[in-house]
N, C-alpha and C. Protein backbone atom coordinates (compact mmCIF):
# COMPACT_ATOMS: atom_id res chain seq x y z
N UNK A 1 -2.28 31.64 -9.34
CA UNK A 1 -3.36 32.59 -9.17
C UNK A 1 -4.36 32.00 -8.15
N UNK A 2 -4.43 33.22 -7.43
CA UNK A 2 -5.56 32.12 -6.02
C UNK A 2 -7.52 32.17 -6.65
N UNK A 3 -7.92 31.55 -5.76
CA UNK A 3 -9.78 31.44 -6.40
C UNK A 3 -10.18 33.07 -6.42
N UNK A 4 -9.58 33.57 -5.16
CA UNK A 4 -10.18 35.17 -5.10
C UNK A 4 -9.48 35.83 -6.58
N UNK A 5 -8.79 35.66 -6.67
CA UNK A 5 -8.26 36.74 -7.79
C UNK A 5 -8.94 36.29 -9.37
N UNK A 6 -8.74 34.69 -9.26
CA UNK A 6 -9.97 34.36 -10.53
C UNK A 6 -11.34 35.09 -10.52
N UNK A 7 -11.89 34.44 -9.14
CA UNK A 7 -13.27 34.99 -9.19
C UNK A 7 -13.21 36.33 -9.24
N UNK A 8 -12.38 37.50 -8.83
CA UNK A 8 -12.47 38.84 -9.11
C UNK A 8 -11.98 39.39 -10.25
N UNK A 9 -11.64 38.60 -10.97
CA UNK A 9 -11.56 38.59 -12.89
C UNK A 9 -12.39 38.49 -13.58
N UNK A 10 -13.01 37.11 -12.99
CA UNK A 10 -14.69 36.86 -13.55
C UNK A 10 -15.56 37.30 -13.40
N UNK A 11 -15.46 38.36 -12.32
CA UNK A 11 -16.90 39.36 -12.04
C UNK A 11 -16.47 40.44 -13.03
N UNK A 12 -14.98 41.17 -13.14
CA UNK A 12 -15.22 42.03 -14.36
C UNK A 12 -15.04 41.77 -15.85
N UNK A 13 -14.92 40.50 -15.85
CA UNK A 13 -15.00 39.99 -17.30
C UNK A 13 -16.69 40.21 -17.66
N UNK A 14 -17.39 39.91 -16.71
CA UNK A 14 -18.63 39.92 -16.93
C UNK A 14 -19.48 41.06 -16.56
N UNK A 15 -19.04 41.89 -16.20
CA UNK A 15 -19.61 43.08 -15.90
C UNK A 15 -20.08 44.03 -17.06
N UNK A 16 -19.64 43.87 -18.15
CA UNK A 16 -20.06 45.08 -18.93
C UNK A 16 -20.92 44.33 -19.88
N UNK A 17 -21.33 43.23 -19.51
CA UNK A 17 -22.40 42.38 -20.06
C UNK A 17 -24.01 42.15 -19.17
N UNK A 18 -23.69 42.30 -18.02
CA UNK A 18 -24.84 42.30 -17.08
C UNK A 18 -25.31 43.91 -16.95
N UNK A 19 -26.79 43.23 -17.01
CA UNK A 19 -27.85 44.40 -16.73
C UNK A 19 -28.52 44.27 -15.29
N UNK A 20 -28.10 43.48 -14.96
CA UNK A 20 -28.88 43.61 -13.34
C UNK A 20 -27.45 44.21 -12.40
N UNK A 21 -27.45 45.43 -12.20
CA UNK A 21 -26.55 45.58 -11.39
C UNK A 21 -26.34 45.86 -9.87
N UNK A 22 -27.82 45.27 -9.13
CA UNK A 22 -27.96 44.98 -8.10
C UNK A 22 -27.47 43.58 -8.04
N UNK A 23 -27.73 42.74 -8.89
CA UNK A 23 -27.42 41.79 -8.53
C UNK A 23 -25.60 41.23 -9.08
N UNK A 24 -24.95 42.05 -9.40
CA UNK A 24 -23.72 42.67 -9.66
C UNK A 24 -23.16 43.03 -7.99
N UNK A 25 -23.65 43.63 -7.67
CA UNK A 25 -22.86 44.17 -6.57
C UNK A 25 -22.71 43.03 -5.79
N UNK A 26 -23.66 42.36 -5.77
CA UNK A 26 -24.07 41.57 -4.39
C UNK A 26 -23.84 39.88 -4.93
N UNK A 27 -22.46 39.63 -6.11
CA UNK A 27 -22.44 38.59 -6.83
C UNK A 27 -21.55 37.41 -5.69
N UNK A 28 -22.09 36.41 -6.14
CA UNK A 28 -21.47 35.49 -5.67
C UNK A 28 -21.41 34.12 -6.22
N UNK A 29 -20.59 32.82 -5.78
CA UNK A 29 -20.66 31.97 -6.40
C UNK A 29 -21.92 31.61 -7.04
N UNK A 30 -22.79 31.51 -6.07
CA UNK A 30 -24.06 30.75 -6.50
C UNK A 30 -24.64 31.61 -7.87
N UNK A 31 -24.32 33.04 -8.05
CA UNK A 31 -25.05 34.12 -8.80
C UNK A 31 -25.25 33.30 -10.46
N UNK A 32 -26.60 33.10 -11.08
CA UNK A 32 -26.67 32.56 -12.00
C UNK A 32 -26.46 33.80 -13.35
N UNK A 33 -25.24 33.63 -14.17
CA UNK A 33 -24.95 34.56 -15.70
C UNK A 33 -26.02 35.03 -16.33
N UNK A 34 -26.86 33.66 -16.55
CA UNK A 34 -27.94 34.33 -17.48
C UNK A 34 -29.12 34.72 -16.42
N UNK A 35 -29.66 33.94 -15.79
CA UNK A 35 -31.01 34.42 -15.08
C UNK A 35 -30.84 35.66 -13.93
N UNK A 36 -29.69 35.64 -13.10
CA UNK A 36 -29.41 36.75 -11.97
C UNK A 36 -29.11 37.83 -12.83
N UNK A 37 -27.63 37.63 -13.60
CA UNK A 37 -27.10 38.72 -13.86
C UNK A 37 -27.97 39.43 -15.24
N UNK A 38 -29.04 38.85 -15.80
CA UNK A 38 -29.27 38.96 -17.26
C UNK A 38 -28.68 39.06 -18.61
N UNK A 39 -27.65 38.54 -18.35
CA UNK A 39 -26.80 38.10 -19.64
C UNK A 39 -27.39 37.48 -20.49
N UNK A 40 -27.28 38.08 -22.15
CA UNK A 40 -28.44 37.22 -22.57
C UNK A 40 -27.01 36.48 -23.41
N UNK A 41 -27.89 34.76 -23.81
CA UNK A 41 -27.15 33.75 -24.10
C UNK A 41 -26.23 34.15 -25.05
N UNK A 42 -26.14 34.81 -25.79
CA UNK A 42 -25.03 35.33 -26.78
C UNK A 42 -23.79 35.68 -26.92
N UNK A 43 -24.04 36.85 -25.76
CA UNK A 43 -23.14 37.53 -24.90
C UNK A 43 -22.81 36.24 -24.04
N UNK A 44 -22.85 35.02 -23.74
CA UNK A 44 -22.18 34.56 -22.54
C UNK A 44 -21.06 33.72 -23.56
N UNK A 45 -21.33 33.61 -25.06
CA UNK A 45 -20.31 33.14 -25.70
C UNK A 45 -19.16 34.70 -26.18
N UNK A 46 -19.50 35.70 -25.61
CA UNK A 46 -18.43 36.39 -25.53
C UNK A 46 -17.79 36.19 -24.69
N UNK A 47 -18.38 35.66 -23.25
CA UNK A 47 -17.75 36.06 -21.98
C UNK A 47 -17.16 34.56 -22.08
N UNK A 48 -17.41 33.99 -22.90
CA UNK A 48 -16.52 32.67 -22.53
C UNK A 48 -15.01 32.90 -23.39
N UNK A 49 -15.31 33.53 -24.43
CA UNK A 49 -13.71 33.97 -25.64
C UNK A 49 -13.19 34.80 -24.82
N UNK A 50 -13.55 35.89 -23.44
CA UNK A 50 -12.74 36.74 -22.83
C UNK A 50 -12.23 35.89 -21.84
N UNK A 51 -12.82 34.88 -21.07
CA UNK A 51 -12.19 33.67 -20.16
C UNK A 51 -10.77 32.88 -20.86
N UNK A 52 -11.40 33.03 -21.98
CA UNK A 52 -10.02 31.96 -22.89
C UNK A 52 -8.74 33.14 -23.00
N UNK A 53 -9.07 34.42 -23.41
CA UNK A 53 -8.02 35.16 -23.63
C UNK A 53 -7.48 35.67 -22.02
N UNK A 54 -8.73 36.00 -21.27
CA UNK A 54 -7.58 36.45 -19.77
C UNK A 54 -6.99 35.28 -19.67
N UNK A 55 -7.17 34.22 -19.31
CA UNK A 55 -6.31 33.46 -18.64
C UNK A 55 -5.36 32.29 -19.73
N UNK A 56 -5.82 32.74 -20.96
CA UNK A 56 -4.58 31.86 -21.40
C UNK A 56 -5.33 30.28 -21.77
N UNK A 57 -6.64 30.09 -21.41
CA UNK A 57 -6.98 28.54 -21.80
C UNK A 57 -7.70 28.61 -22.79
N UNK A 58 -8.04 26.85 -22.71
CA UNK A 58 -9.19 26.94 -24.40
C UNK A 58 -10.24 26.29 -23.55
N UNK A 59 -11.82 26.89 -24.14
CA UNK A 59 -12.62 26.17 -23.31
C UNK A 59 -13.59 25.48 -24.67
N UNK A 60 -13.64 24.33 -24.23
CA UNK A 60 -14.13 23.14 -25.19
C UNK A 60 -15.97 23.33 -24.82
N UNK A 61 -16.38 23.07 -25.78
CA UNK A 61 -17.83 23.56 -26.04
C UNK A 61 -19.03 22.73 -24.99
N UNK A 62 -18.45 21.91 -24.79
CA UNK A 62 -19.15 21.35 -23.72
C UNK A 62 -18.83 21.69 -22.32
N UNK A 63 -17.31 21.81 -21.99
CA UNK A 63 -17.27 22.71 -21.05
C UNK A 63 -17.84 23.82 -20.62
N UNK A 64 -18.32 25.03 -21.96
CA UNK A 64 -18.72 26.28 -21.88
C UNK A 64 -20.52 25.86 -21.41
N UNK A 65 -20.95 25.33 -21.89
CA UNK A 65 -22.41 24.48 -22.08
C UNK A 65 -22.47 24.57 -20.05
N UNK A 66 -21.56 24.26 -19.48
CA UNK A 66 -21.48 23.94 -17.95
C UNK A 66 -21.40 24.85 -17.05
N UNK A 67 -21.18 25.99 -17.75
CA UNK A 67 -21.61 27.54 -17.38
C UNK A 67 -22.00 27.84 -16.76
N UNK A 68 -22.93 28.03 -15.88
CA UNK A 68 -24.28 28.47 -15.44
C UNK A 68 -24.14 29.77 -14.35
N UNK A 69 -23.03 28.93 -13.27
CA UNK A 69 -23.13 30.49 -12.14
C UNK A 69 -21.47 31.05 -12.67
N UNK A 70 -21.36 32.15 -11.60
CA UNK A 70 -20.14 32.72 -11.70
C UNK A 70 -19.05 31.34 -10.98
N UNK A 71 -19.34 30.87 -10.15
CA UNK A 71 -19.19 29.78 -9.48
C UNK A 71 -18.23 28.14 -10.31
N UNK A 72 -19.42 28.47 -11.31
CA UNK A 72 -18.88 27.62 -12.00
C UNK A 72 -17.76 27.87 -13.02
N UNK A 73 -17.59 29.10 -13.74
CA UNK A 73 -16.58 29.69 -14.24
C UNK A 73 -15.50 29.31 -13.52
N UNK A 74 -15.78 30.15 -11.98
CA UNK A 74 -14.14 29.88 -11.49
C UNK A 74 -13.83 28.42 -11.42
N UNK A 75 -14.59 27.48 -11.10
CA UNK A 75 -14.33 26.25 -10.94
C UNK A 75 -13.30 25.54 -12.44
N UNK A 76 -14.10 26.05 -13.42
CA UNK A 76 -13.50 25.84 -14.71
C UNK A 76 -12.34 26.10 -14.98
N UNK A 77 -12.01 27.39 -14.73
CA UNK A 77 -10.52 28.17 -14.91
C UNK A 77 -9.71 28.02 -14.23
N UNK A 78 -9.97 27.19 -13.02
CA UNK A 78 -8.87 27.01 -12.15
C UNK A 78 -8.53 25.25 -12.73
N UNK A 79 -9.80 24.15 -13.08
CA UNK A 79 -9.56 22.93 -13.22
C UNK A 79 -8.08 23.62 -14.76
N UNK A 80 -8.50 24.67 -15.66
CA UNK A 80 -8.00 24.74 -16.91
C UNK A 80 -6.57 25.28 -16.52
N UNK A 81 -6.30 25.74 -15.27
CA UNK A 81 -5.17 26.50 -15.18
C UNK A 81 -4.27 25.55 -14.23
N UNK A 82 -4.65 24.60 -13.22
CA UNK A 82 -4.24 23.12 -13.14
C UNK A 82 -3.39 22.67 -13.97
């Protein structure tokens, strides 16, 4: 699976959780989950159980803790799919 197709998983994994959807359209690595997109912290432990089920990994709690942009997701899922 290439970075584009992760990262265009991870924008709609997370999409029906974000309320900023200007800042949705216009997402990018750097885009921060909770502060850009307004994901509130709760919901980002959903979006981490939908990361584990699309792609098949387990993400260890300190891993998830490392969260922060969309950026870093893909970085994660690709080290997990490695």
């Amino acid at each position: 699976m290439t970075r584009d197709e992760i990262f265009a998983k991870v924008v709609e994994i997370v999409k029906p959780y974000a309320k900023n959807e200007d800042a949705l359209e216009a997402v990018t690595d750097d885009t921060n989950i909770l502060e850009d997109l307004k994901v509130n912290s709760a919901r980002l432990v959903d979006i981490i159980l939908n990361f584990e089920d699309e792609f098949d990994i387990e993400v260890e709690d300190e891993d998830a803790d490392a969260v922060n942009t969309v950026g870093d997701a893909v970085r994660l899922i690709q080290e997990k799919l490695s």
